[in-house]
PDB file of N, CA and C in Angstrom:
ATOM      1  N   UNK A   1     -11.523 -17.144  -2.869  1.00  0.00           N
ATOM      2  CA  UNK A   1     -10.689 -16.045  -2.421  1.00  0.00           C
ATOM      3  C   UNK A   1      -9.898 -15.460  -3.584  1.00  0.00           C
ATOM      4  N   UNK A   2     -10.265 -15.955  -4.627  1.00  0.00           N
ATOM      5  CA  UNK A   2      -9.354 -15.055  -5.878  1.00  0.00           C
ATOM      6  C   UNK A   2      -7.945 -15.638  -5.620  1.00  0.00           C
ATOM      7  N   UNK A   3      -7.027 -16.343  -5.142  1.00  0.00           N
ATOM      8  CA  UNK A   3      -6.217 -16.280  -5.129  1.00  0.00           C
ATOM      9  C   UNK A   3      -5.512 -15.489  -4.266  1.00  0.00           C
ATOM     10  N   UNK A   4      -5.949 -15.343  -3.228  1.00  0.00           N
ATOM     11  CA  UNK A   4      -5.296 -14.032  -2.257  1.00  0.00           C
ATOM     12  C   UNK A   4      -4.765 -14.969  -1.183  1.00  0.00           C
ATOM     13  N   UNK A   5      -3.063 -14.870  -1.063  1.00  0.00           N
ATOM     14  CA  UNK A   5      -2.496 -15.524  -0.023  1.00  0.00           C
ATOM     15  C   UNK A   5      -2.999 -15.068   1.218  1.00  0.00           C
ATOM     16  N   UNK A   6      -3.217 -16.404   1.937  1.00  0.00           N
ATOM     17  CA  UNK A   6      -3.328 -15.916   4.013  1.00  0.00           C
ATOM     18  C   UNK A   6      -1.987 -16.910   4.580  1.00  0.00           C
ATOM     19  N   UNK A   7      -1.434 -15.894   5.364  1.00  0.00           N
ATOM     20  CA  UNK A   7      -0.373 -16.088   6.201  1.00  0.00           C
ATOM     21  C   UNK A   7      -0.644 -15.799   7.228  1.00  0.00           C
ATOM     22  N   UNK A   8       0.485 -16.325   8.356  1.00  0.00           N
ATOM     23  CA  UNK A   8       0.740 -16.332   9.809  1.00  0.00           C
ATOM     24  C   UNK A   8       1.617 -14.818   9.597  1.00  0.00           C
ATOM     25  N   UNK A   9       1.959 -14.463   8.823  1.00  0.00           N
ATOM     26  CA  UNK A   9       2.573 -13.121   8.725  1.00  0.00           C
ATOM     27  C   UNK A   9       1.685 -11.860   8.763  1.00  0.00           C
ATOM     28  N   UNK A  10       0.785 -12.096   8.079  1.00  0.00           N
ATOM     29  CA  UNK A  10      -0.206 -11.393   8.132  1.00  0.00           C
ATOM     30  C   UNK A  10      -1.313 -11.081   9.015  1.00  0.00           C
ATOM     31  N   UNK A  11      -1.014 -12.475  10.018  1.00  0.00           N
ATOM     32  CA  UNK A  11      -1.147 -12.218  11.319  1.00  0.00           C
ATOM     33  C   UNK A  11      -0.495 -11.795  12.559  1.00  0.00           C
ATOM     34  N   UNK A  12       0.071 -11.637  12.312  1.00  0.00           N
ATOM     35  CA  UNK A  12       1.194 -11.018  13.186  1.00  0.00           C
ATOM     36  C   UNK A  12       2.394  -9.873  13.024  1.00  0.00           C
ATOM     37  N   UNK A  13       1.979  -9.293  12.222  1.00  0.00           N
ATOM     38  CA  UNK A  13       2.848  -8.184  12.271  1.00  0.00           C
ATOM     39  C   UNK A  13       2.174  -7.102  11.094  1.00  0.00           C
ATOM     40  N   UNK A  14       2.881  -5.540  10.559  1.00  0.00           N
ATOM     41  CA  UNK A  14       2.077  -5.563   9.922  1.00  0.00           C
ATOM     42  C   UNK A  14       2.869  -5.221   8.638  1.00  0.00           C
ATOM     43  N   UNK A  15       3.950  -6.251   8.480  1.00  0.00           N
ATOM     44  CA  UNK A  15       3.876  -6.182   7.230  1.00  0.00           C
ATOM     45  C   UNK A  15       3.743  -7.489   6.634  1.00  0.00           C
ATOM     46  N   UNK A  16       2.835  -7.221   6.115  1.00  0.00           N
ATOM     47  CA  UNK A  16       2.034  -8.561   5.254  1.00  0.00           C
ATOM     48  C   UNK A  16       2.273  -9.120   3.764  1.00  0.00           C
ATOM     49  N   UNK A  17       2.780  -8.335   3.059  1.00  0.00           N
ATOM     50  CA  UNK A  17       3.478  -8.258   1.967  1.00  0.00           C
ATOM     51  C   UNK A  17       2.548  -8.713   1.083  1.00  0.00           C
ATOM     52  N   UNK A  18       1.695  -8.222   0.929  1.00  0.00           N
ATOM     53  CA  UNK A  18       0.317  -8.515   0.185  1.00  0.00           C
ATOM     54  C   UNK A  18      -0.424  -9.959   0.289  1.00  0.00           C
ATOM     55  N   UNK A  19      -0.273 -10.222   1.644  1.00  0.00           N
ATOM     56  CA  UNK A  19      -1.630 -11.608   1.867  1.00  0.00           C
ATOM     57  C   UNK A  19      -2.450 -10.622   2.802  1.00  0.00           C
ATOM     58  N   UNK A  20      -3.293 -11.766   3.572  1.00  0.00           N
ATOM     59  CA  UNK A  20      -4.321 -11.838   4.229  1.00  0.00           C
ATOM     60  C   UNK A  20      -4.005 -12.591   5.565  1.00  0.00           C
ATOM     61  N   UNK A  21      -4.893 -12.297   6.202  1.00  0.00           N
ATOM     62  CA  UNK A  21      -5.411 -13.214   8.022  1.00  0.00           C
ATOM     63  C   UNK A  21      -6.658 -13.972   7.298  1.00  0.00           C
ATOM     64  N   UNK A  22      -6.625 -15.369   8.327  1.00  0.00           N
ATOM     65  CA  UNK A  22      -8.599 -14.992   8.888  1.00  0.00           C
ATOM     66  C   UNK A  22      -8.978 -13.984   9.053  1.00  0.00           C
ATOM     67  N   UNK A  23      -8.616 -13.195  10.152  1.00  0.00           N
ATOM     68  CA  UNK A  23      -8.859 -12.403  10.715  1.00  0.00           C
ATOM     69  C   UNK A  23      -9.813 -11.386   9.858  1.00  0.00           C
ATOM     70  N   UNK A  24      -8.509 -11.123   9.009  1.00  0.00           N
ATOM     71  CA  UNK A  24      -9.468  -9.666   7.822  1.00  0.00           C
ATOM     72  C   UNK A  24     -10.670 -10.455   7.023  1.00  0.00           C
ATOM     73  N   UNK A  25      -9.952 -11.607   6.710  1.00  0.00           N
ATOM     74  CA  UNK A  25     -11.537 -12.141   6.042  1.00  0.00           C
ATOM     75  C   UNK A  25     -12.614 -12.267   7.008  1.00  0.00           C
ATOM     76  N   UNK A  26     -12.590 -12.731   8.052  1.00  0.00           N
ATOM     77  CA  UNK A  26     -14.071 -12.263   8.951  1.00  0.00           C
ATOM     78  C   UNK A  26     -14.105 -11.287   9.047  1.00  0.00           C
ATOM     79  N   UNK A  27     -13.629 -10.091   9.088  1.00  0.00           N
ATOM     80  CA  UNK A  27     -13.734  -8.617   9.213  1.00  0.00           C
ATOM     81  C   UNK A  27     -14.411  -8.272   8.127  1.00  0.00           C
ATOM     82  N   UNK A  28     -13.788  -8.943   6.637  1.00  0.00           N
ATOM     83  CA  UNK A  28     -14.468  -8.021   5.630  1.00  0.00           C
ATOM     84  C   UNK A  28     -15.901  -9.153   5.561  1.00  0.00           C
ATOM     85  N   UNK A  29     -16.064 -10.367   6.351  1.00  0.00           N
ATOM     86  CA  UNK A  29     -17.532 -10.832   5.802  1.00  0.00           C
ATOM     87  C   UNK A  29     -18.477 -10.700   6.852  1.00  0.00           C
ATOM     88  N   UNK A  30     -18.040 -10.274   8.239  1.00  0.00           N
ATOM     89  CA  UNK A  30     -18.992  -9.318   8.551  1.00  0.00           C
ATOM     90  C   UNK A  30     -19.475  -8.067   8.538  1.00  0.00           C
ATOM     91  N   UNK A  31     -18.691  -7.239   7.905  1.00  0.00           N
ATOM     92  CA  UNK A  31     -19.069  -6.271   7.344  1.00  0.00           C
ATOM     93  C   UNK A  31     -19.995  -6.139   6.143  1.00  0.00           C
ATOM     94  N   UNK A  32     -19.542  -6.871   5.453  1.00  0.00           N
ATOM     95  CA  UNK A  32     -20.339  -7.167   4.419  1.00  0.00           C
ATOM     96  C   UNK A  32     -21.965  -7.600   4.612  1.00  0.00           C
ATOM     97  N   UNK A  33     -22.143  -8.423   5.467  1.00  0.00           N
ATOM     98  CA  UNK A  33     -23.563  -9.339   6.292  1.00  0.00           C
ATOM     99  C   UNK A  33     -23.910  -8.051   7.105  1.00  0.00           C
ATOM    100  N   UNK A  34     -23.301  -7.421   7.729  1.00  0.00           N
ATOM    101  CA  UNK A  34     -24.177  -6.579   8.500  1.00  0.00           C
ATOM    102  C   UNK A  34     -24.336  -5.557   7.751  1.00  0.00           C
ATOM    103  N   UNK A  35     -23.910  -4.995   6.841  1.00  0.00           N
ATOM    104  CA  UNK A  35     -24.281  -3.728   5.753  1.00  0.00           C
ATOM    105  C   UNK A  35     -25.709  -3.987   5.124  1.00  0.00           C
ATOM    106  N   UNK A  36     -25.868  -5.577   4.615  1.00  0.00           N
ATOM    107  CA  UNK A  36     -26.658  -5.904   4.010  1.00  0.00           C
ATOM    108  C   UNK A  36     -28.173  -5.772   5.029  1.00  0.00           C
ATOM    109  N   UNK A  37     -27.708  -6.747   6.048  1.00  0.00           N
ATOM    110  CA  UNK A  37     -28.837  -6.355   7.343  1.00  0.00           C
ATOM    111  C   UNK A  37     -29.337  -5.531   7.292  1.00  0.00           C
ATOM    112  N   UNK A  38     -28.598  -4.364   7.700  1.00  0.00           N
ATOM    113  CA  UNK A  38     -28.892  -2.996   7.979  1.00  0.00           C
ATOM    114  C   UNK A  38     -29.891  -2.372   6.809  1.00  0.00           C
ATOM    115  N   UNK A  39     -29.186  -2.370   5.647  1.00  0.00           N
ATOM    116  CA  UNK A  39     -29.963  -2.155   4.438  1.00  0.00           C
ATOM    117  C   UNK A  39     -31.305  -2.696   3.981  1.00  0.00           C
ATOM    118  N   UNK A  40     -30.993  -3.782   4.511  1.00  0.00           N
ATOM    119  CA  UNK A  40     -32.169  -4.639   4.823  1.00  0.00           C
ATOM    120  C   UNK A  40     -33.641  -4.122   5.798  1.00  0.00           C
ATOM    121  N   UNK A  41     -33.118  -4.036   6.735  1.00  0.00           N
ATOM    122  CA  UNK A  41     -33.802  -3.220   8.001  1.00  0.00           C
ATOM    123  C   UNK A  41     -34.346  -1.847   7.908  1.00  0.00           C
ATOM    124  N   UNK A  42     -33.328  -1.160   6.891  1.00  0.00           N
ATOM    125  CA  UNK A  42     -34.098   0.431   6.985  1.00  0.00           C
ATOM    126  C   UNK A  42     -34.927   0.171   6.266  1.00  0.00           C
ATOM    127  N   UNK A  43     -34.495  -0.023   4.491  1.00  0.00           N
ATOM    128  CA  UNK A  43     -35.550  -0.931   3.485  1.00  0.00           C
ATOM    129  C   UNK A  43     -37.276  -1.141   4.061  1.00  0.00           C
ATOM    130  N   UNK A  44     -37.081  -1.601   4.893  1.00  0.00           N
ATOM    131  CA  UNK A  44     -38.453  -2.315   5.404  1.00  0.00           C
ATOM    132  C   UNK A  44     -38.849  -1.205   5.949  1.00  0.00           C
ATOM    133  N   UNK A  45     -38.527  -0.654   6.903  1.00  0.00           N
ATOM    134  CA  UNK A  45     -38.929   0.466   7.654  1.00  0.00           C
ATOM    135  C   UNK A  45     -39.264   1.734   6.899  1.00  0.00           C
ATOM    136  N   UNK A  46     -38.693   1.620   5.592  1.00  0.00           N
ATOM    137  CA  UNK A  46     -39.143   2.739   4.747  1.00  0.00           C
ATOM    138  C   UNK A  46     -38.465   3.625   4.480  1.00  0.00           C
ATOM    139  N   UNK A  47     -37.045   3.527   4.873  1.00  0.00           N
ATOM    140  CA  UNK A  47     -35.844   4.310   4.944  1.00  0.00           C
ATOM    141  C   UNK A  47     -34.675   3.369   4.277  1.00  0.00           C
ATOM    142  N   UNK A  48     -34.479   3.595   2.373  1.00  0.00           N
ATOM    143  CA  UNK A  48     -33.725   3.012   2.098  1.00  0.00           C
ATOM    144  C   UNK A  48     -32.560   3.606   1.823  1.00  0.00           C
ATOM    145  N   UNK A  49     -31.440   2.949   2.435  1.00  0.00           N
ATOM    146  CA  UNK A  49     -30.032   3.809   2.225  1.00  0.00           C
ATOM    147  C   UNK A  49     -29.747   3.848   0.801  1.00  0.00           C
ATOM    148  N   UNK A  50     -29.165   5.720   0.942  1.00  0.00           N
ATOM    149  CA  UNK A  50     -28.638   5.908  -0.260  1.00  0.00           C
ATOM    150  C   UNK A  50     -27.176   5.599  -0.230  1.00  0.00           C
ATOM    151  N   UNK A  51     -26.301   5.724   1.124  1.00  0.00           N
ATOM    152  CA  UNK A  51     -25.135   4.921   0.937  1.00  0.00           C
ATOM    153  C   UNK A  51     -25.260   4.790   2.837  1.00  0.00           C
ATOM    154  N   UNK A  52     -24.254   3.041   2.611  1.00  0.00           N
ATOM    155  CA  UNK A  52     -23.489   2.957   4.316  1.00  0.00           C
ATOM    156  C   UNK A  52     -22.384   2.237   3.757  1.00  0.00           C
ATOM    157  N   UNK A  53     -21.707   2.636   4.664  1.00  0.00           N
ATOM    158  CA  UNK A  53     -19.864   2.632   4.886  1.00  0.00           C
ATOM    159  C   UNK A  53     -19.179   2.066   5.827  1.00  0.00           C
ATOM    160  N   UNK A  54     -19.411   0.982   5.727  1.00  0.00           N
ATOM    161  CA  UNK A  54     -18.732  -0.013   6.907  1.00  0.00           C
ATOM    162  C   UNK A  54     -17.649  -0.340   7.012  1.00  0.00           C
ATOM    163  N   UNK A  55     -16.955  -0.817   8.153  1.00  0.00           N
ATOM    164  CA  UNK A  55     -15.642  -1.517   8.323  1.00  0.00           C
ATOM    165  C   UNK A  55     -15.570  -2.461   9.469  1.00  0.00           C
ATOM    166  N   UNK A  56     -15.147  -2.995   9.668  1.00  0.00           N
ATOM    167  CA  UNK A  56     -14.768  -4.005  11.117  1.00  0.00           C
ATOM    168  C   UNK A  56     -13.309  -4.119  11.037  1.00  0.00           C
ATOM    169  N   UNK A  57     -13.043  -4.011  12.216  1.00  0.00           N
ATOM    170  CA  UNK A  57     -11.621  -4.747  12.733  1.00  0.00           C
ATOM    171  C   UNK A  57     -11.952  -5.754  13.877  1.00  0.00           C
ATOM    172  N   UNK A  58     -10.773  -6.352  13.536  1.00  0.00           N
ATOM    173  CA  UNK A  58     -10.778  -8.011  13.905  1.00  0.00           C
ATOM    174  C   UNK A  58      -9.557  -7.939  15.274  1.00  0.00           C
ATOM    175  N   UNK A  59      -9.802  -7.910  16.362  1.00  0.00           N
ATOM    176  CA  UNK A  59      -8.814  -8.055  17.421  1.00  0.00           C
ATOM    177  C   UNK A  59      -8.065  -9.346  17.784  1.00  0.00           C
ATOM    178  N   UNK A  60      -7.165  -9.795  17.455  1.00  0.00           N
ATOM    179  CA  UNK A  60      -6.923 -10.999  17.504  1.00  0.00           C
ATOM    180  C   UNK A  60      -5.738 -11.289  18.704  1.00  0.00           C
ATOM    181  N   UNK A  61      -5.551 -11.899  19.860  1.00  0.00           N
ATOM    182  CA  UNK A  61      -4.435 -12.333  20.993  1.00  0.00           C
ATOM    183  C   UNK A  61      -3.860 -13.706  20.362  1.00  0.00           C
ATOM    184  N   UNK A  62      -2.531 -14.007  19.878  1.00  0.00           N
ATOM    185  CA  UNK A  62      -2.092 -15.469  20.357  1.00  0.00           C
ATOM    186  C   UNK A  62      -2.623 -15.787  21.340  1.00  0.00           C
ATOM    187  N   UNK A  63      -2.710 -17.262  21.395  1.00  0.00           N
ATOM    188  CA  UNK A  63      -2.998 -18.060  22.713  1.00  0.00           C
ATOM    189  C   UNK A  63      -4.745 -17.986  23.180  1.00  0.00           C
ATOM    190  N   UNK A  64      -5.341 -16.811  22.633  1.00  0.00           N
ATOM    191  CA  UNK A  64      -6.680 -16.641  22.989  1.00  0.00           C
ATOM    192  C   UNK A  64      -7.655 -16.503  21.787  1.00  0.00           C
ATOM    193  N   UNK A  65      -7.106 -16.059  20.708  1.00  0.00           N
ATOM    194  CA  UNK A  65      -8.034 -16.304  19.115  1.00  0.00           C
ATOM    195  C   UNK A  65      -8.362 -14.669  19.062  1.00  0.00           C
ATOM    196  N   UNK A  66      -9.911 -14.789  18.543  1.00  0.00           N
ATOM    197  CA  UNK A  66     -10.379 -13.511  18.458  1.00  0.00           C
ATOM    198  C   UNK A  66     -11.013 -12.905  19.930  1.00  0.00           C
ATOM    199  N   UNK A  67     -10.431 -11.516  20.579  1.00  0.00           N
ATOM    200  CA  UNK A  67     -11.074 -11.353  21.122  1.00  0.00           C
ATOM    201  C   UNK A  67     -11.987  -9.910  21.409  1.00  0.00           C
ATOM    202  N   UNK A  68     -11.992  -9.200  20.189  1.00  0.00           N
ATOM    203  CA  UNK A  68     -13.443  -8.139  19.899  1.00  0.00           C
ATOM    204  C   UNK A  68     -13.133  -8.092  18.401  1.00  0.00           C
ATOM    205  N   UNK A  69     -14.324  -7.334  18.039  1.00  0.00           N
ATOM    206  CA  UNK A  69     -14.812  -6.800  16.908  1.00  0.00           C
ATOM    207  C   UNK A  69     -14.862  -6.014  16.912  1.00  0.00           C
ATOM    208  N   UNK A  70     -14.724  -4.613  16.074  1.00  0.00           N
ATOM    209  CA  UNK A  70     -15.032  -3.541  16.219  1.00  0.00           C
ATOM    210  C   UNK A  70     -15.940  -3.115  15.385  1.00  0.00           C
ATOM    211  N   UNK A  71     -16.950  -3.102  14.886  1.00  0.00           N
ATOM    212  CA  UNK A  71     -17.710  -2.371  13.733  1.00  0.00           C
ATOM    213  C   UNK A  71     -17.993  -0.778  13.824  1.00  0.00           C
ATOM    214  N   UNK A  72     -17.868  -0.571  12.395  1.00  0.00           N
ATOM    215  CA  UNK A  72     -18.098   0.736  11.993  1.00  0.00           C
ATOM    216  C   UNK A  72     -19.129   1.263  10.978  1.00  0.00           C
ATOM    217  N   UNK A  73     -20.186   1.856  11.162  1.00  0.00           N
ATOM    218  CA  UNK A  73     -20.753   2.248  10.116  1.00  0.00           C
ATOM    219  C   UNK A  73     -21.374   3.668   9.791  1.00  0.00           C
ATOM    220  N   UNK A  74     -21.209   4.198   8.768  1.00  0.00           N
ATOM    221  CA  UNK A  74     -21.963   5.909   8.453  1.00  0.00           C
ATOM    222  C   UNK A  74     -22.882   5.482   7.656  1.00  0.00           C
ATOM    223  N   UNK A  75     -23.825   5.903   7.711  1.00  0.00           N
ATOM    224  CA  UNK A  75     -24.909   6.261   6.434  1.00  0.00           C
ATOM    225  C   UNK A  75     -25.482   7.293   6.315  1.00  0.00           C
ATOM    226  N   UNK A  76     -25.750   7.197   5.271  1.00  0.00           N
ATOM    227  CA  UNK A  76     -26.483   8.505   4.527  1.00  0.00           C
ATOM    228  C   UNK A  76     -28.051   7.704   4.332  1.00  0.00           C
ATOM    229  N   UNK A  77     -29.089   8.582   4.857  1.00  0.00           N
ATOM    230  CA  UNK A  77     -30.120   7.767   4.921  1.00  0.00           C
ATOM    231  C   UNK A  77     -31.127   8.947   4.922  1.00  0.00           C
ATOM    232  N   UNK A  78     -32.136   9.034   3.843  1.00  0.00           N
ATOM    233  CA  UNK A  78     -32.888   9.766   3.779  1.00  0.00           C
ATOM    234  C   UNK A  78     -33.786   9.958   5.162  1.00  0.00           C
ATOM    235  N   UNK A  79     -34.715  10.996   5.850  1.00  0.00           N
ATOM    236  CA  UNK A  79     -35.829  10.348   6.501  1.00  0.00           C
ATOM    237  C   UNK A  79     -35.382  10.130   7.670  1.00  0.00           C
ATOM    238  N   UNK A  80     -34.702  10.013   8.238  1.00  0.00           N
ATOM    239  CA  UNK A  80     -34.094   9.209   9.384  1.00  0.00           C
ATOM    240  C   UNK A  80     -33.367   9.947  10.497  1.00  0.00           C
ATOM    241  N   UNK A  81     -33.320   9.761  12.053  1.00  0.00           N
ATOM    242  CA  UNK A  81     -32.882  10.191  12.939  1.00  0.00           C
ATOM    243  C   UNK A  81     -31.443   9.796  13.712  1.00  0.00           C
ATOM    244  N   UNK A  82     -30.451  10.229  14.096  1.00  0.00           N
ATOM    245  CA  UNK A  82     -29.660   9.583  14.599  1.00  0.00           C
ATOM    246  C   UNK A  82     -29.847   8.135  15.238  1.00  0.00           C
ATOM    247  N   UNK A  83     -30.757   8.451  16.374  1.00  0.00           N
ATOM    248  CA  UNK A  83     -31.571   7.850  17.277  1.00  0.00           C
ATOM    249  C   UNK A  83     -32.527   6.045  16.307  1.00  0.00           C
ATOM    250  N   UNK A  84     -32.661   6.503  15.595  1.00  0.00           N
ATOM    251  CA  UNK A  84     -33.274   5.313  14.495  1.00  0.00           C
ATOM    252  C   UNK A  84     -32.483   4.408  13.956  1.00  0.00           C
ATOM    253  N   UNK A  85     -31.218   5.517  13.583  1.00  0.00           N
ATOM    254  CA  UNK A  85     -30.150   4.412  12.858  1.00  0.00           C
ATOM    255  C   UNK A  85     -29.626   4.100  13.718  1.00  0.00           C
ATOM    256  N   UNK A  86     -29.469   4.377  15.092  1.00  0.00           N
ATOM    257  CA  UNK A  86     -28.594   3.639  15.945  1.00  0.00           C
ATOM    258  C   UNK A  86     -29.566   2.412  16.293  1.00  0.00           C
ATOM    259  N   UNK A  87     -30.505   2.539  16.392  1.00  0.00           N
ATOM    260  CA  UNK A  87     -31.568   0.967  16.623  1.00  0.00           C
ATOM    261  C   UNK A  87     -31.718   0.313  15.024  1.00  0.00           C
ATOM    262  N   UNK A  88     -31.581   0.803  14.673  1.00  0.00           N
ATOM    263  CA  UNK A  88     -31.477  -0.527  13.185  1.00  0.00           C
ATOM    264  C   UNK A  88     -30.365  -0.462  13.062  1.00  0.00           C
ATOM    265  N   UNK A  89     -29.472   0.016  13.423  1.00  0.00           N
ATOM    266  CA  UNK A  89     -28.110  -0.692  13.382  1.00  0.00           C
ATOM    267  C   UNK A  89     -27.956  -1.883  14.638  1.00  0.00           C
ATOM    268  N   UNK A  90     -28.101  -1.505  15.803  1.00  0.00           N
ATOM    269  CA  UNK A  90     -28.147  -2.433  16.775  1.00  0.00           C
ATOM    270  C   UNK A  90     -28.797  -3.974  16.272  1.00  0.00           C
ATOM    271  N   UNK A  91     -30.040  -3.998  15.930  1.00  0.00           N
ATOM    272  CA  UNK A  91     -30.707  -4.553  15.243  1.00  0.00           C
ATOM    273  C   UNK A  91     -30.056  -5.618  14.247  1.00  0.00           C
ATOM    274  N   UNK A  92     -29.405  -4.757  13.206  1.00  0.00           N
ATOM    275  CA  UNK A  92     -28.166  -5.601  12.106  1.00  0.00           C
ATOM    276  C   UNK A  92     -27.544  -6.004  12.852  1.00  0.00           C
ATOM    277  N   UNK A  93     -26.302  -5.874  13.798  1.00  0.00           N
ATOM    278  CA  UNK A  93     -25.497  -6.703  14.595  1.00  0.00           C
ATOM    279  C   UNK A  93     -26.375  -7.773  15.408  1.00  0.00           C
ATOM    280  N   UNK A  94     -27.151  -7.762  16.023  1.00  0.00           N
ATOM    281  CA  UNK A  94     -27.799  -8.504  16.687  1.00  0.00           C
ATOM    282  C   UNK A  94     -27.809  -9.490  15.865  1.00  0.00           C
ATOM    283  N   UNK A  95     -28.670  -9.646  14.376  1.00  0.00           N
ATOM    284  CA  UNK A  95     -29.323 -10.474  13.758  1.00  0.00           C
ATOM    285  C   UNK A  95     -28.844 -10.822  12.262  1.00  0.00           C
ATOM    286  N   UNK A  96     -27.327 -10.298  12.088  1.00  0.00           N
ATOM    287  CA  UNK A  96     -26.679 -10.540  10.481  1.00  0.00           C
ATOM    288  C   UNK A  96     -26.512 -11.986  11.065  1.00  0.00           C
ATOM    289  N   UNK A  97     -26.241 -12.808  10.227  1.00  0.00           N
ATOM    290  CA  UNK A  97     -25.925 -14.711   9.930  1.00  0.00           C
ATOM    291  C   UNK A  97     -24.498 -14.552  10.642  1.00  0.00           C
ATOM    292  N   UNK A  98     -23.715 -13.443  10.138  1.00  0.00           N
ATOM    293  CA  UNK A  98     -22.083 -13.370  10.600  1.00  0.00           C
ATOM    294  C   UNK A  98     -21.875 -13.214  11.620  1.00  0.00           C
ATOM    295  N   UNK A  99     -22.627 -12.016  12.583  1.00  0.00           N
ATOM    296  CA  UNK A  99     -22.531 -11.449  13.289  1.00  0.00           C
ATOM    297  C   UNK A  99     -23.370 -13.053  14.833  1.00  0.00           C
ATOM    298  N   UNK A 100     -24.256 -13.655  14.328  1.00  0.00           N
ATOM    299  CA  UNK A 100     -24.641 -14.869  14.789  1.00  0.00           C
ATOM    300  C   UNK A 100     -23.860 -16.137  14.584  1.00  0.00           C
ATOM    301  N   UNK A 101     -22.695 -15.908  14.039  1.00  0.00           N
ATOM    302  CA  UNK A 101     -21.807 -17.241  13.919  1.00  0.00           C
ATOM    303  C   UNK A 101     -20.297 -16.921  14.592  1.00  0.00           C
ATOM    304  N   UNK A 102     -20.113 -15.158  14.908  1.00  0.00           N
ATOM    305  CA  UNK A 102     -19.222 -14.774  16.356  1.00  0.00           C
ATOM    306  C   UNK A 102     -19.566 -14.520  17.326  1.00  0.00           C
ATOM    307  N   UNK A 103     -21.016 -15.424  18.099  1.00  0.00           N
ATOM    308  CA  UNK A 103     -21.209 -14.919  19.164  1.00  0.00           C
ATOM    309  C   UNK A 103     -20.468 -15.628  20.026  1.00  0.00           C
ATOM    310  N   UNK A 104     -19.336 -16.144  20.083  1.00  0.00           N
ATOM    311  CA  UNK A 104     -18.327 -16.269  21.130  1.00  0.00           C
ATOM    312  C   UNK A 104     -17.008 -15.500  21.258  1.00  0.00           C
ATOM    313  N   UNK A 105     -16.966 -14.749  20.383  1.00  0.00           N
ATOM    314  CA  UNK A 105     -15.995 -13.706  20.308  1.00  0.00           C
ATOM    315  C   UNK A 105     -16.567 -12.686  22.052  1.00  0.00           C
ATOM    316  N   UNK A 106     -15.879 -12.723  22.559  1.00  0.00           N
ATOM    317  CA  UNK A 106     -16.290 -12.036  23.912  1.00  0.00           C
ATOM    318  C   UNK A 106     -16.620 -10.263  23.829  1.00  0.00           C
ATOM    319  N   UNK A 107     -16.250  -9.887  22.910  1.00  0.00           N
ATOM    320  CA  UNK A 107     -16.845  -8.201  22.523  1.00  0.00           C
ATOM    321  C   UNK A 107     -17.276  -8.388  21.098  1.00  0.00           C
ATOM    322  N   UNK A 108     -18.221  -7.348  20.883  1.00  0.00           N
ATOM    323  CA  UNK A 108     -18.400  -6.950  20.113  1.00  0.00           C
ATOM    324  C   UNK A 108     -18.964  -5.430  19.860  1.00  0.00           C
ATOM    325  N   UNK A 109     -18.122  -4.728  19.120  1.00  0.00           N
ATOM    326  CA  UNK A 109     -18.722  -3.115  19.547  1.00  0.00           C
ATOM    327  C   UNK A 109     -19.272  -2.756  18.021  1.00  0.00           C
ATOM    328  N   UNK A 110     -20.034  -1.342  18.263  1.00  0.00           N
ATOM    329  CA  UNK A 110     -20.569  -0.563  17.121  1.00  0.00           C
ATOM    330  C   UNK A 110     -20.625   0.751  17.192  1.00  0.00           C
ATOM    331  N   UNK A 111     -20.308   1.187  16.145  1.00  0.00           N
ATOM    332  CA  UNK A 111     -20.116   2.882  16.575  1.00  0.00           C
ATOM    333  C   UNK A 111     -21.289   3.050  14.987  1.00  0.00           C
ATOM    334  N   UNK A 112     -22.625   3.668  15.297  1.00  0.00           N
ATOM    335  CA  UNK A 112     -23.135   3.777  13.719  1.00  0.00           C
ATOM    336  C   UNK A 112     -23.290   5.009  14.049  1.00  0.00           C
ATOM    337  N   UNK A 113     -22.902   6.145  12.684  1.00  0.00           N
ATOM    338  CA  UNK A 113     -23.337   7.115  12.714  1.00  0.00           C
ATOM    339  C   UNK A 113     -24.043   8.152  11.538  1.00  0.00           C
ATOM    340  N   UNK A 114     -24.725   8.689  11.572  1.00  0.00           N
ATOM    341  CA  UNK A 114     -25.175   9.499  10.450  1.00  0.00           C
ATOM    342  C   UNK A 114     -24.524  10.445   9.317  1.00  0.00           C
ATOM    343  N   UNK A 115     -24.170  10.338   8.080  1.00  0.00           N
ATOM    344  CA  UNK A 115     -23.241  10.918   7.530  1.00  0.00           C
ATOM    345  C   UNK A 115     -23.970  12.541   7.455  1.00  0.00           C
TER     346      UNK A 115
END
């Protein structure tokens, strides 16, 4: 982690004063795993991204842990239909390693869209 403090502060409120959650770190390493997926997925299909732009947020309750995900992604993708990237995106969430190690997180959403 480089040295990057995680606090209970940083979970809970939002001033964090330059640490971290869990929280954001699963946010930024599924983002990361499903970008790659995805990239992965068009790649094969013959549609390799020239850029995608991801984000996740991490919903977190005391007393209940995590309870959604939110993912976000745009790409710029040569070749390609709205309709396409929304199934190889589906696809990446389904099947990133990350995205398969929160399947008890009770939501998980995706908004992918075409830049």
């Amino acid at each position: 982690m480089g040295g990057q403090t995680v606090s209970w502060k940083a979970r809970s409120t939002d001033e964090a004063g330059g640490s971290t959650s869990p929280e954001e770190l699963i946010a930024a390493a599924h983002a990361a795993c499903f970008s790659m997926a995805l990239s992965s997925g068009l790649s094969k299909e013959g549609h390799p991204p020239d850029e995608l732009k991801t984000s996740a947020t991490v919903t977190f309750q005391p007393g209940e842990g995590i309870v959604k995900i939110a993912l976000a992604v745009e790409g710029n993708v040569p070749g390609i239909d709205a309709a396409a990237f929304q199934t190889a995106a589906e696809v990446a969430k389904e099947n990133c390693p990350v995205s398969k190690a929160l399947a008890g997180v009770p939501e998980i959403t995706l908004a992918a869209t075409l830049a």
